[in-house]
N, C-alpha and C. Protein backbone atom coordinates (compact mmCIF):
# COMPACT_ATOMS: atom_id res chain seq x y z
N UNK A 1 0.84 -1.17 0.00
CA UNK A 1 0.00 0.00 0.00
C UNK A 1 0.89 1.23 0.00
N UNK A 2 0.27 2.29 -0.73
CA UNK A 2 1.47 3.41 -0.57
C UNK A 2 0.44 4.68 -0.37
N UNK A 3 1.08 5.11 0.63
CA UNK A 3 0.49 6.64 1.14
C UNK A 3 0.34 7.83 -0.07
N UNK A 4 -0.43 8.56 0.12
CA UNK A 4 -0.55 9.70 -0.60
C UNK A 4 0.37 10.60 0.20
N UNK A 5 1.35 11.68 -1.47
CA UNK A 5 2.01 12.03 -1.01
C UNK A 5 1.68 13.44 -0.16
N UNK A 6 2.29 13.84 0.82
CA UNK A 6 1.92 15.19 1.55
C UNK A 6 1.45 16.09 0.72
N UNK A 7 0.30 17.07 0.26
CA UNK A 7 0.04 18.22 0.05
C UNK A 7 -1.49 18.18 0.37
N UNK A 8 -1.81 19.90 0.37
CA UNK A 8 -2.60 20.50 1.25
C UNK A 8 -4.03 20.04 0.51
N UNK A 9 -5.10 19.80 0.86
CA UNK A 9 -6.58 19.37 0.60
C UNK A 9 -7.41 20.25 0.91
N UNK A 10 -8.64 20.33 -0.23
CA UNK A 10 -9.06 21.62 0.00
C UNK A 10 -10.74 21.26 0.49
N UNK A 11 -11.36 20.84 -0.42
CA UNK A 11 -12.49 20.45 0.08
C UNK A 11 -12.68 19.07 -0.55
N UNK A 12 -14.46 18.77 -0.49
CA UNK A 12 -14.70 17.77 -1.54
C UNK A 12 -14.35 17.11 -2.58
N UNK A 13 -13.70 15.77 -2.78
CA UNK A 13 -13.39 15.62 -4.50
C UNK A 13 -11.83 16.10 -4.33
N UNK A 14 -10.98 16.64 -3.55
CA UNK A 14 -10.06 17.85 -3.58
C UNK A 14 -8.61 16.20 -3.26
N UNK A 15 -8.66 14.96 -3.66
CA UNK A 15 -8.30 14.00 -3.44
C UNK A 15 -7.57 13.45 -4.83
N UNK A 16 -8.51 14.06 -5.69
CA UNK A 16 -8.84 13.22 -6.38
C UNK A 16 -7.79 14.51 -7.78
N UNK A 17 -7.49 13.96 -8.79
CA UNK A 17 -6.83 14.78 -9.39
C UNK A 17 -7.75 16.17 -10.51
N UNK A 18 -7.48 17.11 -11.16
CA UNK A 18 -8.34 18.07 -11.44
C UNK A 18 -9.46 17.53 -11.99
N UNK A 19 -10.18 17.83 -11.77
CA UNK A 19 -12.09 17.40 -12.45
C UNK A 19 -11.72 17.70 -13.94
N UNK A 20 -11.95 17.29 -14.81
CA UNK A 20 -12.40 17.74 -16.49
C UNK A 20 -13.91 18.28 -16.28
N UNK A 21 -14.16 19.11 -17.33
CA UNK A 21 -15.25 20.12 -17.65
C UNK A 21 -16.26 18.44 -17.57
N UNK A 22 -15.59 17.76 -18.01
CA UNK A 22 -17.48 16.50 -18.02
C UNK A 22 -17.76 16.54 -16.89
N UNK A 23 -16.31 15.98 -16.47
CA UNK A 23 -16.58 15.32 -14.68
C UNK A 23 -17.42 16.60 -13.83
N UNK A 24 -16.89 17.81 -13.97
CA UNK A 24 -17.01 18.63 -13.53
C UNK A 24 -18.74 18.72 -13.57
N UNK A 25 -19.09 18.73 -15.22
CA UNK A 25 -20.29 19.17 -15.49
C UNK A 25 -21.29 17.09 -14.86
N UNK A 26 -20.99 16.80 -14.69
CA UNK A 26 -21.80 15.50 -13.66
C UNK A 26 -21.62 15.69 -12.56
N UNK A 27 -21.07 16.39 -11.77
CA UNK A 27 -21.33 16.39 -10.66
C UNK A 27 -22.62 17.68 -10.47
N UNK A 28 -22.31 18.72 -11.07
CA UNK A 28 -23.00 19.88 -11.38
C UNK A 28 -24.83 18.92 -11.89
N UNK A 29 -24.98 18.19 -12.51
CA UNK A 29 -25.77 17.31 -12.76
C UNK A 29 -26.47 16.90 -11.43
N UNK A 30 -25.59 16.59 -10.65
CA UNK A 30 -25.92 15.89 -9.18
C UNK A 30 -26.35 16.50 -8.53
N UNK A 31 -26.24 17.78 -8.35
CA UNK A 31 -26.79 18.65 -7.55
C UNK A 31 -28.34 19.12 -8.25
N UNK A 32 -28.14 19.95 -9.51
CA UNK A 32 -29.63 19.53 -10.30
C UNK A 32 -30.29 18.57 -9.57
N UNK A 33 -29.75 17.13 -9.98
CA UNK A 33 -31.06 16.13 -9.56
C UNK A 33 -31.45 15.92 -8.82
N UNK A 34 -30.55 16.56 -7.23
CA UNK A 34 -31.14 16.62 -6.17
C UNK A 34 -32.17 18.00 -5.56
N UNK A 35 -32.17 18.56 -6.70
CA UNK A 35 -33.14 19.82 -6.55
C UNK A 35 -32.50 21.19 -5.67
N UNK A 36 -30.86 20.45 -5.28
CA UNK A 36 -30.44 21.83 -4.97
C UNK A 36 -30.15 23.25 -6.13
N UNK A 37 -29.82 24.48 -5.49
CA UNK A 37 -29.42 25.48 -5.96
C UNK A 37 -27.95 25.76 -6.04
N UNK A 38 -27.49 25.66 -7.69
CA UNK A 38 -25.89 25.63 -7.78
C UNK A 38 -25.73 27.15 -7.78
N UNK A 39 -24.81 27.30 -6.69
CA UNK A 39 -23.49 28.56 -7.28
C UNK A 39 -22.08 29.03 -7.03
N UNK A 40 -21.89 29.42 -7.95
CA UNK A 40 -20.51 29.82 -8.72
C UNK A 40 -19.42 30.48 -7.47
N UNK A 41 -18.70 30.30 -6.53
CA UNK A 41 -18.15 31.57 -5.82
C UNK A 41 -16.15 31.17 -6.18
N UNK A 42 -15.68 31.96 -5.46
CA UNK A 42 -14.50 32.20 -6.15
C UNK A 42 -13.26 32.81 -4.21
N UNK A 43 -12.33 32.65 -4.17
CA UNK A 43 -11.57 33.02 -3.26
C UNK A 43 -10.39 32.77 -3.72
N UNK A 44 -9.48 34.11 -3.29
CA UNK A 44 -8.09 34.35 -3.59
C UNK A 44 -7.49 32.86 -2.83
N UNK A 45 -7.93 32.32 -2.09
CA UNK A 45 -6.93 31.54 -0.56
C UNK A 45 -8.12 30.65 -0.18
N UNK A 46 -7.83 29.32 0.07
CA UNK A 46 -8.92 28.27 0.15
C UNK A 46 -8.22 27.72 2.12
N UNK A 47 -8.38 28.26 2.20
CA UNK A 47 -7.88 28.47 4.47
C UNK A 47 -9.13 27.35 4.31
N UNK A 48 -9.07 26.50 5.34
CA UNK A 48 -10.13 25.56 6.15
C UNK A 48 -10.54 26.87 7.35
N UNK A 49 -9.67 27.50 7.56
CA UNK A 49 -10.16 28.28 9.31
C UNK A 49 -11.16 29.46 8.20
N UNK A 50 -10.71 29.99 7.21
CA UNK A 50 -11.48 30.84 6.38
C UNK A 50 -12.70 30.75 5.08
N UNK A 51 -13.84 30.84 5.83
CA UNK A 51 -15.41 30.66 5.43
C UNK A 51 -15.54 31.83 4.16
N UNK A 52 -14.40 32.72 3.84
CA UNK A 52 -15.38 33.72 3.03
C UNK A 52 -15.26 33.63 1.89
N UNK A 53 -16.30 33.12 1.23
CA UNK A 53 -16.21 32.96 -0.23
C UNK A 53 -16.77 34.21 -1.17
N UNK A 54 -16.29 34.72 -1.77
CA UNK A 54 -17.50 35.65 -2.96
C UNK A 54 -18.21 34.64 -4.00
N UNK A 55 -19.25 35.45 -4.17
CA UNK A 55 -20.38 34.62 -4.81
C UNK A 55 -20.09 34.77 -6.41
N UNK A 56 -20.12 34.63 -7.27
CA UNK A 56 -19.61 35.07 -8.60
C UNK A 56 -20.66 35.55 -8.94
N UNK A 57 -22.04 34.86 -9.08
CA UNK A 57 -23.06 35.95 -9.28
C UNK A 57 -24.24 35.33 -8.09
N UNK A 58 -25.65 35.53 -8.45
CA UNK A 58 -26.32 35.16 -7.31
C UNK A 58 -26.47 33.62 -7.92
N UNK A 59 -27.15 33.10 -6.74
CA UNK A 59 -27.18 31.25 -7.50
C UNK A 59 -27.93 31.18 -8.12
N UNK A 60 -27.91 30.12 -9.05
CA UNK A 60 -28.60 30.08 -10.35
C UNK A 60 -29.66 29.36 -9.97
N UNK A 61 -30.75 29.96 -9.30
CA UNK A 61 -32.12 29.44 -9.14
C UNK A 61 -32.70 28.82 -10.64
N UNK A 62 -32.62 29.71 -11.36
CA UNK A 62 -33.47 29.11 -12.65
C UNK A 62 -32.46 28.30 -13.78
N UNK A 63 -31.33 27.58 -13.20
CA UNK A 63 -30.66 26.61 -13.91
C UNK A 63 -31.33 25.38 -14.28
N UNK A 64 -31.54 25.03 -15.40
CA UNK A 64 -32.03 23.73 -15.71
C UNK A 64 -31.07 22.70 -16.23
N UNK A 65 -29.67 22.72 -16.73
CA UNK A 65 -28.69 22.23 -17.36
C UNK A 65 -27.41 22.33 -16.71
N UNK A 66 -26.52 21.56 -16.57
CA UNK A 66 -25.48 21.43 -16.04
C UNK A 66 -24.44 22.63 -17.37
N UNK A 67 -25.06 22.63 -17.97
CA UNK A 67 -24.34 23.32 -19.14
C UNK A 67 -24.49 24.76 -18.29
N UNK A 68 -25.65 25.42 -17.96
CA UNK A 68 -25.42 26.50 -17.58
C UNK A 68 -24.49 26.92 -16.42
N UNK A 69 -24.54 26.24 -15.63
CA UNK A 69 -23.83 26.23 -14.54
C UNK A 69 -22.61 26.57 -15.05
N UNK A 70 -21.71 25.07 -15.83
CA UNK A 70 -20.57 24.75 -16.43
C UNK A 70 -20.11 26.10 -17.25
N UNK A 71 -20.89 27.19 -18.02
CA UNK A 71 -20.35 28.42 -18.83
C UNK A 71 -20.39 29.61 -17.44
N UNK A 72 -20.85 29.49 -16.25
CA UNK A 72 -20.43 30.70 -15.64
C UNK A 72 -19.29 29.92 -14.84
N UNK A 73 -18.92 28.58 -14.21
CA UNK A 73 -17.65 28.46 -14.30
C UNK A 73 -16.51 28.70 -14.99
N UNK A 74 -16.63 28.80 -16.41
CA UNK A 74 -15.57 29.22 -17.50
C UNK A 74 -15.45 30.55 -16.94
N UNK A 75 -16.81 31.08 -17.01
CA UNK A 75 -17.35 32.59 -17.61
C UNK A 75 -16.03 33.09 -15.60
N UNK A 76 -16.43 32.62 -14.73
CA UNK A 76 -15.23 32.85 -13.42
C UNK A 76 -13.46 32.60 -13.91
N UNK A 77 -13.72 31.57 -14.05
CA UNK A 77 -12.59 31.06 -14.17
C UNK A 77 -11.39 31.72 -15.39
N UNK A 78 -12.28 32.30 -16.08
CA UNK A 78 -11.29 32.90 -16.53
C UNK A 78 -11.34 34.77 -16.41
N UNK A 79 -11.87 34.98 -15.82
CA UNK A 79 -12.04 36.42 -15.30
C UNK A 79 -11.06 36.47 -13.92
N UNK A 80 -10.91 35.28 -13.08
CA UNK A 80 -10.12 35.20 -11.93
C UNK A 80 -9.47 33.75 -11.85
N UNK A 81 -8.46 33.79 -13.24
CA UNK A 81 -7.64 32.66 -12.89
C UNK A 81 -6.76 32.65 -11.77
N UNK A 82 -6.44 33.26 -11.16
CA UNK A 82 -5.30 33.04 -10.01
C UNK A 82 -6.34 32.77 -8.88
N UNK A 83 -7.32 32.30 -8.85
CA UNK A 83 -8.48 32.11 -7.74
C UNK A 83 -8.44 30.96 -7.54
N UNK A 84 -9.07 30.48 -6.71
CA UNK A 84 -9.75 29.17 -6.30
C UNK A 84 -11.27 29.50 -6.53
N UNK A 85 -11.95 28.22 -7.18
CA UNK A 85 -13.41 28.48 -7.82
C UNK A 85 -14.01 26.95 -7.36
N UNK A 86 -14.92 27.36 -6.41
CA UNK A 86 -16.05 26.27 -6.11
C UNK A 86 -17.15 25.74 -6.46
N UNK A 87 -17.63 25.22 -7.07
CA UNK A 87 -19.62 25.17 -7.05
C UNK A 87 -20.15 24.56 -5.97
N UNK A 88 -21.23 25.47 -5.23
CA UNK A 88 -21.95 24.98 -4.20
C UNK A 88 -23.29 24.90 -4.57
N UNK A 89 -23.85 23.95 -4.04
CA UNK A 89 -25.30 23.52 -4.28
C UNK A 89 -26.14 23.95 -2.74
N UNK A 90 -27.14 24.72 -3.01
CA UNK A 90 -27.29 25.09 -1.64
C UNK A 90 -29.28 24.44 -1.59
N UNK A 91 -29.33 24.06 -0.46
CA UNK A 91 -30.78 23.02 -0.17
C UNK A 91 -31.91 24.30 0.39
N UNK A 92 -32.70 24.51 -0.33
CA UNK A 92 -33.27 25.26 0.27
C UNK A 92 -34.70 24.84 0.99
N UNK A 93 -34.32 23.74 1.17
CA UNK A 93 -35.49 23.40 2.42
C UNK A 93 -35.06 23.38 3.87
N UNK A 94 -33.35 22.96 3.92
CA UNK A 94 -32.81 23.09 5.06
C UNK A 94 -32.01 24.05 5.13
N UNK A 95 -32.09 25.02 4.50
CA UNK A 95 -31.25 26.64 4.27
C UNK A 95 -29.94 25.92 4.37
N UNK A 96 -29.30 25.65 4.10
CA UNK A 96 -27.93 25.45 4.01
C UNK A 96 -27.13 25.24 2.85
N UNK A 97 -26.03 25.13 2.99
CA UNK A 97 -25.01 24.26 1.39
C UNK A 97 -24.95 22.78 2.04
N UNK A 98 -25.81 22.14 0.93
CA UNK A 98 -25.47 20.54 1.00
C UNK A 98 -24.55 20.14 0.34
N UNK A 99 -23.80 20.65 -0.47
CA UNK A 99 -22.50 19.92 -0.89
C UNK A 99 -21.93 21.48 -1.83
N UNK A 100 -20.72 21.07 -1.95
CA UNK A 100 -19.32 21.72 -2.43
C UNK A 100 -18.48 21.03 -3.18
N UNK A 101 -17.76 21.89 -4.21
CA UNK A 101 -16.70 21.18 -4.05
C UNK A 101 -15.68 22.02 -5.25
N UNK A 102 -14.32 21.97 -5.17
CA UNK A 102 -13.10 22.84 -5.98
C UNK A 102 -13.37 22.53 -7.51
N UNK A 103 -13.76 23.65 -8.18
CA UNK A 103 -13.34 23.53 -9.77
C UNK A 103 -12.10 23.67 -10.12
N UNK A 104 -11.73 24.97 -9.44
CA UNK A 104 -10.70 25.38 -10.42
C UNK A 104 -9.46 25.62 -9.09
N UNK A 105 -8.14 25.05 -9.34
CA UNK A 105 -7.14 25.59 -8.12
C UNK A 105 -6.05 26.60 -9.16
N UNK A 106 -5.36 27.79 -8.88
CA UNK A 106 -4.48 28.17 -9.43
C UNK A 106 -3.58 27.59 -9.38
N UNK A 107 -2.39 28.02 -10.48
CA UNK A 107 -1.22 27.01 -10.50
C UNK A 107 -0.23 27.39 -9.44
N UNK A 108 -0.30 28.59 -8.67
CA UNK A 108 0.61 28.76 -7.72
C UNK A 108 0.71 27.93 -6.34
N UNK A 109 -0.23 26.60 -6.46
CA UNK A 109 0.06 26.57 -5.14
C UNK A 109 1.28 25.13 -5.01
């Protein structure tokens, strides 16, 4: 068995090596089918002790396609490549974010 080598983990999925736009856009799928609300946010610095994310725009209540989601990730990601870029799916029966997880990491880290 061989250990994974030391470096820093960010959230969800954050194990696993960069998502591709499919992978990316099925998980984005997953959240759809669970009737959550996907959105886009973005942070210079992905801290575990630091909660503050900016929102990229408001969440995409009226998303029907993983496609839409997937073009305001581009539509971030390349407006703030040196960012860290998340999609959160947020439940709005239990007000919260039911799941997360890293799109995009810059290459500086």
């Amino acid at each position: 068995m061989q250990t994974l080598p030391k470096e820093r983990r960010y959230e969800t999925l954050s194990y696993l090596p960069p998502l591709s736009d499919v992978q990316i856009s099925k998980q984005i799928q997953y959240i759809l089918d669970q009737g959550f609300f996907p959105c886009v946010e973005f942070n210079e610095y992905s801290k575990p002790e630091e909660y503050y994310w900016t929102m990229w725009k408001l969440p995409l209540f009226q998303a029907k396609s993983a496609q839409e989601v997937l073009s305001e990730v581009q539509a971030c990601r390349s407006t703030y490549p040196n960012c860290f870029i998340r999609v959160v799916g947020f439940d709005n029966i239990k007000q919260c974010q039911a799941t997360m997880f890293i799109v995009h990491r810059p290459n500086r880290i």
